[in-house]
Protein backbone atom coordinates (compact mmCIF):
# COMPACT_ATOMS: atom_id res chain seq x y z
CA UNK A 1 -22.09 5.39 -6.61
CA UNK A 2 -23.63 7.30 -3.66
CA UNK A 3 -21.90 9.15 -1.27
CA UNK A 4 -24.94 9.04 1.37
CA UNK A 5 -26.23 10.09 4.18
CA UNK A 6 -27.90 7.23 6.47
CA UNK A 7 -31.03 8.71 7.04
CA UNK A 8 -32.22 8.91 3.70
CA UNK A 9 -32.36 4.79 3.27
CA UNK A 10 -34.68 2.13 5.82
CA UNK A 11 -31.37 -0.28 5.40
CA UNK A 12 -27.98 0.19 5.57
CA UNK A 13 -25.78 -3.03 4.84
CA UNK A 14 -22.17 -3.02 5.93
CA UNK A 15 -20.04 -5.06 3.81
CA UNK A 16 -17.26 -6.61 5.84
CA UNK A 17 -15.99 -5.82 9.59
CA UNK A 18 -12.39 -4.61 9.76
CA UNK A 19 -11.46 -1.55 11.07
CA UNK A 20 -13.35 0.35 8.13
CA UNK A 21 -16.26 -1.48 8.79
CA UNK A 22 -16.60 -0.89 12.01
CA UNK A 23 -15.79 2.92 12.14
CA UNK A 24 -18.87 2.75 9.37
CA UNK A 25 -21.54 1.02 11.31
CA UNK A 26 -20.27 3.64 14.34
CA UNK A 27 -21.11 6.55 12.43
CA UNK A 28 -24.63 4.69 10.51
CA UNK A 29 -25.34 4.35 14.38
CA UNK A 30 -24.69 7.64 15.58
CA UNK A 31 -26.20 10.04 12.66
CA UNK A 32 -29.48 7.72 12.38
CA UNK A 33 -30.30 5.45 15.04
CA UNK A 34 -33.38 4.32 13.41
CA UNK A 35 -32.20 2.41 10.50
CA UNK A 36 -31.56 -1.07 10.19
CA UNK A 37 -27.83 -1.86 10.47
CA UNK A 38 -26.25 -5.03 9.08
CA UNK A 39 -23.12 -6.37 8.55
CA UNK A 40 -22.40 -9.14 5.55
CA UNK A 41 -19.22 -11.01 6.41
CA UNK A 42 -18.07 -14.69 6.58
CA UNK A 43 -19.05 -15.17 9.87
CA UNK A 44 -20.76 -13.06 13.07
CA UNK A 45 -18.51 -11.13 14.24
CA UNK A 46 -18.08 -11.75 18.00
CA UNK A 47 -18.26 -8.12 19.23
CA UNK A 48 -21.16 -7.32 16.68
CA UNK A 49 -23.10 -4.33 18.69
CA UNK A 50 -26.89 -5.04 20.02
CA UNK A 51 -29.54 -4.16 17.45
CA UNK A 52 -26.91 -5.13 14.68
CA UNK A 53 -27.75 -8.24 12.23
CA UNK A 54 -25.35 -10.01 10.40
CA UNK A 55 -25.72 -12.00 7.35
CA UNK A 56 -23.31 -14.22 5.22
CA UNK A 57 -22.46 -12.82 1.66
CA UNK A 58 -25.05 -15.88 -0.19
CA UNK A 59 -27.88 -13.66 1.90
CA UNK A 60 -27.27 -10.39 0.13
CA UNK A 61 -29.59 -10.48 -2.67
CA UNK A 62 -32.70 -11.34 -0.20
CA UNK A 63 -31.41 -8.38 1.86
CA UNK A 64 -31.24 -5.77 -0.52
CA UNK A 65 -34.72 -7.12 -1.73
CA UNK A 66 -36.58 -7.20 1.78
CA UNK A 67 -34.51 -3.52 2.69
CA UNK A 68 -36.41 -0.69 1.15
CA UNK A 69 -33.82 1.69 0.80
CA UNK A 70 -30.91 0.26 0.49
CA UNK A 71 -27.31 2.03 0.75
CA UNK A 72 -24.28 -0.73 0.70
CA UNK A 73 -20.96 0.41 2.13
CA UNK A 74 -18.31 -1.84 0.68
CA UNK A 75 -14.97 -2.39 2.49
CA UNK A 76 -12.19 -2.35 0.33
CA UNK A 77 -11.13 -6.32 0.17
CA UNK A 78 -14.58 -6.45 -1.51
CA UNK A 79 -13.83 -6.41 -5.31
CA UNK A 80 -15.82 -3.78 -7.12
CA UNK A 81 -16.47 -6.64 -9.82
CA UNK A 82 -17.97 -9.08 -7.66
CA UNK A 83 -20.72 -10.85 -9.44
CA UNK A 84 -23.06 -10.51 -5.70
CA UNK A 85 -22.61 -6.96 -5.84
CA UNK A 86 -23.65 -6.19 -9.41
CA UNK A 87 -26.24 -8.10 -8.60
CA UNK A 88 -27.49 -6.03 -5.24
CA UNK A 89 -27.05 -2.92 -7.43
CA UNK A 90 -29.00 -4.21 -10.00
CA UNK A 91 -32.27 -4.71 -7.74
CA UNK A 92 -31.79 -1.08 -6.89
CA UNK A 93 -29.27 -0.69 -3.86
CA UNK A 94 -26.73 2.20 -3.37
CA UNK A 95 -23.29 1.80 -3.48
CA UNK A 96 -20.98 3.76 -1.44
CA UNK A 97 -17.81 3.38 0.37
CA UNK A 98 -16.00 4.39 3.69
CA UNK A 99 -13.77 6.88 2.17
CA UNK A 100 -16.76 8.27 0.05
CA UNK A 101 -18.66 8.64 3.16
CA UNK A 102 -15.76 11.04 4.36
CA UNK A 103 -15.28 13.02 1.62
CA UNK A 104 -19.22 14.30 1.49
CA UNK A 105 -19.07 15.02 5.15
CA UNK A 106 -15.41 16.61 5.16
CA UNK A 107 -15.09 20.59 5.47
CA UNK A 108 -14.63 22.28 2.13
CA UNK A 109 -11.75 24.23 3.97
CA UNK A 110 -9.88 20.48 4.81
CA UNK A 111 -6.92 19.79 2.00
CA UNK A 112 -6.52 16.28 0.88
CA UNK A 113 -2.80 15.14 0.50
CA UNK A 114 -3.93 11.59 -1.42
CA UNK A 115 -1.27 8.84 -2.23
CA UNK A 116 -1.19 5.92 -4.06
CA UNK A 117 1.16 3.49 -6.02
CA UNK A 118 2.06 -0.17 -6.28
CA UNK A 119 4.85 -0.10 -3.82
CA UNK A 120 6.15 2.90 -1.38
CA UNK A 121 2.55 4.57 -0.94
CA UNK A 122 2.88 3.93 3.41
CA UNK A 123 6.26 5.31 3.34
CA UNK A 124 5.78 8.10 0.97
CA UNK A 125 2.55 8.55 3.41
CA UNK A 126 4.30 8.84 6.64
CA UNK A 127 6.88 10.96 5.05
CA UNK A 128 4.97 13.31 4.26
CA UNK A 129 3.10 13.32 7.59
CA UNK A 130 6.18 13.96 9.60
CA UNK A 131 7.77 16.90 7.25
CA UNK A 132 4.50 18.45 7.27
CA UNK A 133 4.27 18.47 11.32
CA UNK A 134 7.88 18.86 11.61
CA UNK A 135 7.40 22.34 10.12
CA UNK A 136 4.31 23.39 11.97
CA UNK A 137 1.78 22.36 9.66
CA UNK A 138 -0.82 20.50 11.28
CA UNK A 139 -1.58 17.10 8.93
CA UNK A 140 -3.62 13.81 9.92
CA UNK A 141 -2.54 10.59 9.00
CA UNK A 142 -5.44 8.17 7.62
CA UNK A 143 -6.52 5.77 5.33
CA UNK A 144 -5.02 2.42 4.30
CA UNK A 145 -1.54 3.28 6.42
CA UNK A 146 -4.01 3.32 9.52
CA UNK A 147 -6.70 4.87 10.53
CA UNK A 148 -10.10 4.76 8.82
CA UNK A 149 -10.15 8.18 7.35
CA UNK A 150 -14.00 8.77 9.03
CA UNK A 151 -12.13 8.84 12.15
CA UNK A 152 -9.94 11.91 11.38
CA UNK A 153 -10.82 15.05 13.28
CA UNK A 154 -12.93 17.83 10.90
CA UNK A 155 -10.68 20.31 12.51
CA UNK A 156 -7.23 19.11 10.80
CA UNK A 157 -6.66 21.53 8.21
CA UNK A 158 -4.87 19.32 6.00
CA UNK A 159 -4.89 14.95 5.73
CA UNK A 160 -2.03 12.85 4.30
CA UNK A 161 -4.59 9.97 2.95
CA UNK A 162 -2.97 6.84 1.82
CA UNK A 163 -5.46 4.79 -0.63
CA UNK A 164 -4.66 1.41 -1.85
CA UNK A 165 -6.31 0.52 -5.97
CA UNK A 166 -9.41 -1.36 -4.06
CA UNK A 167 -10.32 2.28 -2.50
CA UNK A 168 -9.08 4.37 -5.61
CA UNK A 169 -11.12 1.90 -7.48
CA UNK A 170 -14.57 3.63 -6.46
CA UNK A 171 -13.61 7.18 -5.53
CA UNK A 172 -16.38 9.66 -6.21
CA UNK A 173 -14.03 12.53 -5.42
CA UNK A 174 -11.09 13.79 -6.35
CA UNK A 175 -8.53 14.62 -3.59
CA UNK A 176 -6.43 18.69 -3.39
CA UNK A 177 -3.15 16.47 -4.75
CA UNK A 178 -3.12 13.30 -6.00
CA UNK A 179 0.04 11.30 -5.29
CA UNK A 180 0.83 8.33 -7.63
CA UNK A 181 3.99 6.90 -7.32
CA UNK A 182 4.58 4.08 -9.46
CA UNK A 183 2.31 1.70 -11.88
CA UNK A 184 3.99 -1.71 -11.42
CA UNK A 185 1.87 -5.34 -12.19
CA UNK A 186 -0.26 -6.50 -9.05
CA UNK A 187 -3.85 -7.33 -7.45
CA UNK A 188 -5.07 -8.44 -10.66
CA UNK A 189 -7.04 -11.22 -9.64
CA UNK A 190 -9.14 -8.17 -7.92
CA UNK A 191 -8.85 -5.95 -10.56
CA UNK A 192 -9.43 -8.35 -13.69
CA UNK A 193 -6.86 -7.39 -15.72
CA UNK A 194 -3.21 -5.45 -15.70
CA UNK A 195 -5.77 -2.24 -17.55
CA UNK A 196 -8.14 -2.91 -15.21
CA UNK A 197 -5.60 -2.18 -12.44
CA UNK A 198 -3.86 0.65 -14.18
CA UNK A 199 -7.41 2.80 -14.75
CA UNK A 200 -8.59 1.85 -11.05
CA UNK A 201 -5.10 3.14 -9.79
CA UNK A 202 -5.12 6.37 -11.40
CA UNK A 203 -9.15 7.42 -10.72
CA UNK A 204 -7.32 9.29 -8.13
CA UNK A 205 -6.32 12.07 -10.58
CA UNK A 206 -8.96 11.28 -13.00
CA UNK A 207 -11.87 12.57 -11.47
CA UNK A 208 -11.41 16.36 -11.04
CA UNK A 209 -9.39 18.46 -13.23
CA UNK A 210 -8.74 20.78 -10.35
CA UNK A 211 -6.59 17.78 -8.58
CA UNK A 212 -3.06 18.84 -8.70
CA UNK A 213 -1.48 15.72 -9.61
CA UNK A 214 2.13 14.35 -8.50
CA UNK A 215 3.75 12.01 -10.96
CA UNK A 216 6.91 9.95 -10.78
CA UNK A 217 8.89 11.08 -14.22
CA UNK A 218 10.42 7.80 -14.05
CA UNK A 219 7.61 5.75 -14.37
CA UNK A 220 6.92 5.06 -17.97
CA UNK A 221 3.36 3.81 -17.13
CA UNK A 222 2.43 7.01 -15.96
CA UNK A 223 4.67 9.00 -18.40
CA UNK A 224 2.81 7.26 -21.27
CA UNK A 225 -0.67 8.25 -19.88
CA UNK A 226 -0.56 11.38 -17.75
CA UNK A 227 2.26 13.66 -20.34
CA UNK A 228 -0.53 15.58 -21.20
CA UNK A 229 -2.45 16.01 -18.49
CA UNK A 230 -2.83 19.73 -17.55
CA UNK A 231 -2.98 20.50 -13.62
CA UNK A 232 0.25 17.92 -13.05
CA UNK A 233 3.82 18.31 -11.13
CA UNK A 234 6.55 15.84 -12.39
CA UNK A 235 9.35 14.58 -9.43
CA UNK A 236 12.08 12.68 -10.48
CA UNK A 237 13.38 15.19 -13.33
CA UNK A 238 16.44 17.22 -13.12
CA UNK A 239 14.23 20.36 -13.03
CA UNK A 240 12.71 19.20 -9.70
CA UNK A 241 13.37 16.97 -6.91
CA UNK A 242 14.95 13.95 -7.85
CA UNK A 243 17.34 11.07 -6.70
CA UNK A 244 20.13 9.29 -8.14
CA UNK A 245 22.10 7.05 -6.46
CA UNK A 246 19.24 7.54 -3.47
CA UNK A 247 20.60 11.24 -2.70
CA UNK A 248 17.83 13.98 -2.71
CA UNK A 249 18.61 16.48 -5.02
CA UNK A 250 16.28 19.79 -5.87
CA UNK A 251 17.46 20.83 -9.61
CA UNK A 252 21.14 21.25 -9.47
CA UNK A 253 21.20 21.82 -5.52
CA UNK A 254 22.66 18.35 -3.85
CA UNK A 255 20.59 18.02 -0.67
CA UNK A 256 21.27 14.53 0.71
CA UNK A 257 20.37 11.73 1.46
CA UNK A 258 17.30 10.13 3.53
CA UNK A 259 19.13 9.01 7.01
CA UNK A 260 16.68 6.60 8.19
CA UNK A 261 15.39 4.81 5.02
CA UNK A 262 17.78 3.24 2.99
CA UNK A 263 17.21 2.97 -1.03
CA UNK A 264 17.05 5.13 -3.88
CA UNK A 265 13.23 4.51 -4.44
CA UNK A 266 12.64 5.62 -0.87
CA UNK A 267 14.49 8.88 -1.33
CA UNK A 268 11.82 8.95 -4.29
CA UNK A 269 9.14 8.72 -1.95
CA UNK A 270 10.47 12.05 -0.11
CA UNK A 271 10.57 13.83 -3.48
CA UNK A 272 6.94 13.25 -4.13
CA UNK A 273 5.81 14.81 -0.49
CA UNK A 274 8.32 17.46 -0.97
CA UNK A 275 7.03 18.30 -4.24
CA UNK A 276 3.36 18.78 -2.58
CA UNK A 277 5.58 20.80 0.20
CA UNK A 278 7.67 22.96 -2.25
CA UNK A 279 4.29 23.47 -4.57
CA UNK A 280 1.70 24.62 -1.62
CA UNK A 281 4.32 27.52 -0.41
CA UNK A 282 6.23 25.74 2.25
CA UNK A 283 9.65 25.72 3.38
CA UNK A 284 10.83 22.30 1.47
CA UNK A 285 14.23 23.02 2.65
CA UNK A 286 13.06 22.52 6.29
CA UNK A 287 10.86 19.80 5.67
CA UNK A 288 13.81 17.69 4.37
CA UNK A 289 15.92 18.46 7.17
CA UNK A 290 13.36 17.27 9.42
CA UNK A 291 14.19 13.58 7.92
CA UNK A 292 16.47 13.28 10.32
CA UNK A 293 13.82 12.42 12.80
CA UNK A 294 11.67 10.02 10.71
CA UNK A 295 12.22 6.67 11.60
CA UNK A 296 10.76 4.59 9.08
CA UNK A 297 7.73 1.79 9.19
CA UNK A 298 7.64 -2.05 9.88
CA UNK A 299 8.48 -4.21 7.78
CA UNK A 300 10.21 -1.87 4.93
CA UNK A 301 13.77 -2.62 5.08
CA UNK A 302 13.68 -2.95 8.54
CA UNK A 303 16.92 -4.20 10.26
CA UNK A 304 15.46 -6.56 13.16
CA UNK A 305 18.55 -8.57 14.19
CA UNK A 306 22.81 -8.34 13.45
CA UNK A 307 24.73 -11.34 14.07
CA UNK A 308 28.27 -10.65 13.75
CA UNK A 309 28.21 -9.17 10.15
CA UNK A 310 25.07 -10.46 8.98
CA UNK A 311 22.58 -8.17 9.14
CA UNK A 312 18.65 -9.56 9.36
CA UNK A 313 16.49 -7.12 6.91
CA UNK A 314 12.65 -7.24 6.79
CA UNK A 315 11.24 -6.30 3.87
CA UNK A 316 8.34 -8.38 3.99
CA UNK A 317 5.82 -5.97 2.61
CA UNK A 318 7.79 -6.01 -0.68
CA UNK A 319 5.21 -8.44 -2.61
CA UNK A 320 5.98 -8.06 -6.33
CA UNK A 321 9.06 -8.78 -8.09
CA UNK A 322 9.79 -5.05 -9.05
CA UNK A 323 9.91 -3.98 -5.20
CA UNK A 324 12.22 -6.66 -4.44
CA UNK A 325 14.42 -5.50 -7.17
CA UNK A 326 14.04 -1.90 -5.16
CA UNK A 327 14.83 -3.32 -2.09
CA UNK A 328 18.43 -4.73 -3.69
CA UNK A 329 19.55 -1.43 -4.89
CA UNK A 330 19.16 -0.60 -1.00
CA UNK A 331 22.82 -2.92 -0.73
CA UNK A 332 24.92 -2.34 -3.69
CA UNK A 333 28.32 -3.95 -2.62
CA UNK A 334 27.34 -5.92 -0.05
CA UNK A 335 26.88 -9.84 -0.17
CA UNK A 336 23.02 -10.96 0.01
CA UNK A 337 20.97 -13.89 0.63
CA UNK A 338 17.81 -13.81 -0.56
CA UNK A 339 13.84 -15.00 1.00
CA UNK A 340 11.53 -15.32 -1.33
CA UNK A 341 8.29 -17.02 -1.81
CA UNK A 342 4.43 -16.42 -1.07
CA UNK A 343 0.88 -16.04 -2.77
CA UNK A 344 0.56 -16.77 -6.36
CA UNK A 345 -0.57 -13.95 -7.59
CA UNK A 346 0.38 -13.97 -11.78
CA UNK A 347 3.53 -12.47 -10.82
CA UNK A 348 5.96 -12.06 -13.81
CA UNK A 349 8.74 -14.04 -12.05
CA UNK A 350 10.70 -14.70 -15.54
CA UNK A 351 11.16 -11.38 -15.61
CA UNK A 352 12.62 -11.04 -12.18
CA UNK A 353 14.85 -13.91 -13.37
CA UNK A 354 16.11 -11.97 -15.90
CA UNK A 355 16.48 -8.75 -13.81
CA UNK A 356 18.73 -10.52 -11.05
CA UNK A 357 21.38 -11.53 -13.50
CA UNK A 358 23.03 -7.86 -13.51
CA UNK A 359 22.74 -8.97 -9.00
CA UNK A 360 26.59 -10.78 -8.70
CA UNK A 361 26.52 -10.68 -5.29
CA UNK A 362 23.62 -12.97 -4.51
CA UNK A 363 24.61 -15.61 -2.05
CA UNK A 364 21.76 -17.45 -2.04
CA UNK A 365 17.82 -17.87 -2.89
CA UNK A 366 15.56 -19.82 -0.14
CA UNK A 367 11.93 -20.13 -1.77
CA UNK A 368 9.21 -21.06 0.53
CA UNK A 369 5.21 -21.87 -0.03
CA UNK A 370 3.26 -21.59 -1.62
CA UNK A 371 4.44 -20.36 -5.12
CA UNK A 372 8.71 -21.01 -3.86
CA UNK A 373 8.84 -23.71 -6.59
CA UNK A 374 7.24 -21.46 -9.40
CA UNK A 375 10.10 -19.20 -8.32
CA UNK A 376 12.58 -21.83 -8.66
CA UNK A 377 11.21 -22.73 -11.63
CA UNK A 378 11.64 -19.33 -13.27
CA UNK A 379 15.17 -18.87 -12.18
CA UNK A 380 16.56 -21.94 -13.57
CA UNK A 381 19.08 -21.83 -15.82
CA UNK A 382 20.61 -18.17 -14.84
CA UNK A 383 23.05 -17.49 -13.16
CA UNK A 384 21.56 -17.72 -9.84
CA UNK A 385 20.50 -21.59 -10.37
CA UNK A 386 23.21 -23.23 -8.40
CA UNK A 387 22.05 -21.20 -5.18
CA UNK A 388 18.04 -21.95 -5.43
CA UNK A 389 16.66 -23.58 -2.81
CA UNK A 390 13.22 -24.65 -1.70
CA UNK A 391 12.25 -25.00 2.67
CA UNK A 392 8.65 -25.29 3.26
CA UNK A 393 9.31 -24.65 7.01
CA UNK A 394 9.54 -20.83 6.98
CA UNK A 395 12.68 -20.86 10.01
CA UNK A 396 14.71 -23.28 8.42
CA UNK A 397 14.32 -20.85 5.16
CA UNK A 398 16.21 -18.35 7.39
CA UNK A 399 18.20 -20.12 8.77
CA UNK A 400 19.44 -21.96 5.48
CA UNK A 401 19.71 -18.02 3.75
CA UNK A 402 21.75 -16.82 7.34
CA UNK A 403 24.45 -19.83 7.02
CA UNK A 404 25.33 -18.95 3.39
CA UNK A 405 26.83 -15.75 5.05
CA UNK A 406 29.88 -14.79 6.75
CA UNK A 407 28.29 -11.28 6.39
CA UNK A 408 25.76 -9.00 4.40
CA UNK A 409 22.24 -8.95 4.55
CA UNK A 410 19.62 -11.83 5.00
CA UNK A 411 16.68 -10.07 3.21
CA UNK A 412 12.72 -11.03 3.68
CA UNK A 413 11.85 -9.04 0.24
CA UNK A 414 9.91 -12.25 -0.88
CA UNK A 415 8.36 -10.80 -4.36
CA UNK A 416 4.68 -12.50 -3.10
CA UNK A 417 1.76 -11.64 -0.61
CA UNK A 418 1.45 -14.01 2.70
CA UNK A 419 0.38 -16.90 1.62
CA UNK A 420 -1.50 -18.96 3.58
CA UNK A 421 1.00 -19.65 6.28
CA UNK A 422 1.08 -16.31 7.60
CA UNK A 423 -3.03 -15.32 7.73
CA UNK A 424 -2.72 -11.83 9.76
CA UNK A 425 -1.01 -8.74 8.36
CA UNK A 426 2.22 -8.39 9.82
CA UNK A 427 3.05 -12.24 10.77
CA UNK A 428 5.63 -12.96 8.37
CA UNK A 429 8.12 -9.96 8.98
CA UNK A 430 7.03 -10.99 12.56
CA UNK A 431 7.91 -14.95 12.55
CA UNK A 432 11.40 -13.56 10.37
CA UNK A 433 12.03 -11.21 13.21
CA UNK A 434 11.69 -14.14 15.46
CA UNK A 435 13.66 -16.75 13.70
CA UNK A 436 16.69 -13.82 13.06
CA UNK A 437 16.84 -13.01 16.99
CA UNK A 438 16.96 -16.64 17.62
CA UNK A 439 19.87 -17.32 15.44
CA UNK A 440 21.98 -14.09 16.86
CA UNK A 441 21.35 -15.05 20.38
């Protein structure tokens, strides 16, 4: 893995054109003009810049031969294990990525506030962010939560990084703090395997010794590797920051709750930043009363319509079973109906069957494509069975969940990634939010 500077190959092959792959071939462009840019992707790109080839991914191996130097930057949807790129490295091109790129052209003086974890890693992100700014400390906001992290200005003297496992998975670089919030099962077709996942995950505090490293207590994943691990800064024990019942507490000092993000695993997510806050010198006790200004993120228990008392909650980027079970504890008490159905994915949804039987207050369970009846299948036979359903049209799964209530919560926490209905990040809480509004008028 190279980190690489674009004037020391005669080819420089972009793989894939989102935002990361554009900000790349920007910068390829600007610090050497003269070498041959080209982009591999399913198809060309319609706003591919002039001098700029593109080739399909079945052309790779005759471009990496015909190249010369070769350096391939790989977006992140690209596995690290696919059988194309061993091949490419194999007849002796360079492998680098986007956030490498960044880190060998960042300022030594720039601190990297790096977060990562199966679920909460966008919240826990902007959290972070805004206590940081809230009390004058000027932080950047990059990486998978939104802007490629190229982008960010060499003059911030700190960045809040959020890095799904495809970018952990090749780090070269170990981050200031390294943020890893939970180790639950996902992305393993990706990955390979549920160890496969687990080691790419955690490269983020596995490369450098000197990365101060801030683990969730509570996860026994990461308990069962990391206990040992020198350099490291536990949250969620009663000797730090930690949670029950969602209210922030710092050792035996009751601080509150988080106003504007309901859930105990979000007020979680504020005791990792505040642990980074606390540990670098701050005033933590400032930072968390600047949470009264944080307003959350789409689609993370996100209240988008109320009809009468029936509130509409999307939750739609909740795509395993364990961050659905998360999203519950966000409405003890109240009556729920349920949303559920995506991707296949190898999801453990027996398991989920077996965690909802402590839920009593589940009104009802609409599955929807493409794995809904695998769902339905799993929860068969519990206590639940008698309020499965199965809609393939994704409004009349709303509607079906919102008529089972004379109030409560309609939740969107659907335990799978889009599926093939929804092809554009964002378009299922959308079509939700749509198909909620409609029904309160």
């Amino acid at each position: 893995m190279r980190t690489g500077r674009f004037s020391e190959y005669d080819t420089v092959l972009v793989w894939g054109y989102g935002k990361e792959g554009r900000a790349v071939l920007a910068l390829a462009r600007a610090e050497a003009p003269g070498v041959k840019l080209t982009v591999i992707d399913r198809a060309a790109p319609e706003d591919m810049p002039d001098g700029v080839a593109h080739i399909a991914e079945d052309g790779l191996d005759a471009a990496v031969r015909a190249g010369g130097r070769v350096l391939l930057v790989k977006s992140p949807g690209v596995p690290l294990y696919h059988p194309r790129l061993d091949a490419a490295l194999r007849a002796g091109a360079h492998l680098t990525s986007q956030t490498n790129l960044w880190f060998a052209r960042k300022p030594a003086a720039q601190r990297v506030l790096a977060i990562t974890g199966t679920k909460g890693k966008s919240t826990a992100s902007a959290l972070l962010h805004h206590m940081l700014n809230a009390i004058g400390e000027d932080a950047a906001l990059a990486g998978n939560i939104g802007d490629p992290v190229i982008e960010t200005p060499p003059d911030a003297p700190a960045v809040v990084l959020e890095l799904s496992s495809y970018q952990c998975a090749d780090l070269v670089h170990g981050p200031d703090y390294g943020v890893v919030l939970n180790l639950m099962r996902e992305h393993i077709p990706w990955h390979g395997s549920l160890e496969a996942y687990q080691r790419d995950k955690t490269r983020l505090i596995s490369l450098d010794p000197n990365t101060r490293a801030v683990l969730n207590a509570g996860d026994s994943n990461l308990a069962a590797r990391f206990s040992a691990r020198p350099n490291t800064l536990w949250f969620n024990t009663p000797e730090g920051f930690h949670a029950p019942g969602g209210v922030i507490h710092f050792g035996d000092e009751t601080w509150g709750p988080v106003p504007s993000v309901p859930g105990p695993h979000n007020a979680l997510n504020a005791c990792a930043g505040l642990t980074i806050i606390a540990d670098m010198g701050l005033d933590a006790r400032a930072a968390f009363d600047s949470l009264s200004g944080f307003h959350g993120l789409p689609h993370r228990l996100q209240t988008v319509a109320v009809k009468g008392a029936v509130r509409f909650v999307d939750d739609s980027l909740a795509t395993t079973p364990e961050s659905l079970l998360l999203a519950l504890d966000a409405f003890p008490g109240e009556d729920v109906a349920l949303i559920l159905g995506g991707e296949e994915r190898e999801q453990d949804y027996e398991g989920l069957a077996a965690a909802l039987e402590r839920h009593e207050r589940i009104r009802a369970i609409v599955t929807i494509p493409e794995n809904g009846p695998r769902i339905a299948a799993a929860l068969a036979g519990g206590r639940h069975a008698g309020v499965v359903t199965y809609e393939e049209d994704f409004e009349a799964a709303v509607a079906r969940a919102a008529a089972s209530l004379t109030s409560g919560v309609v939740l969107l926490s659907p335990a799978a990634p889009r599926g093939r209905q929804f092809t554009v990040f964002g378009a299922r809480g959308r079509a939700f939010a749509a198909a909620a509004q409609a029904l309160a008028g």
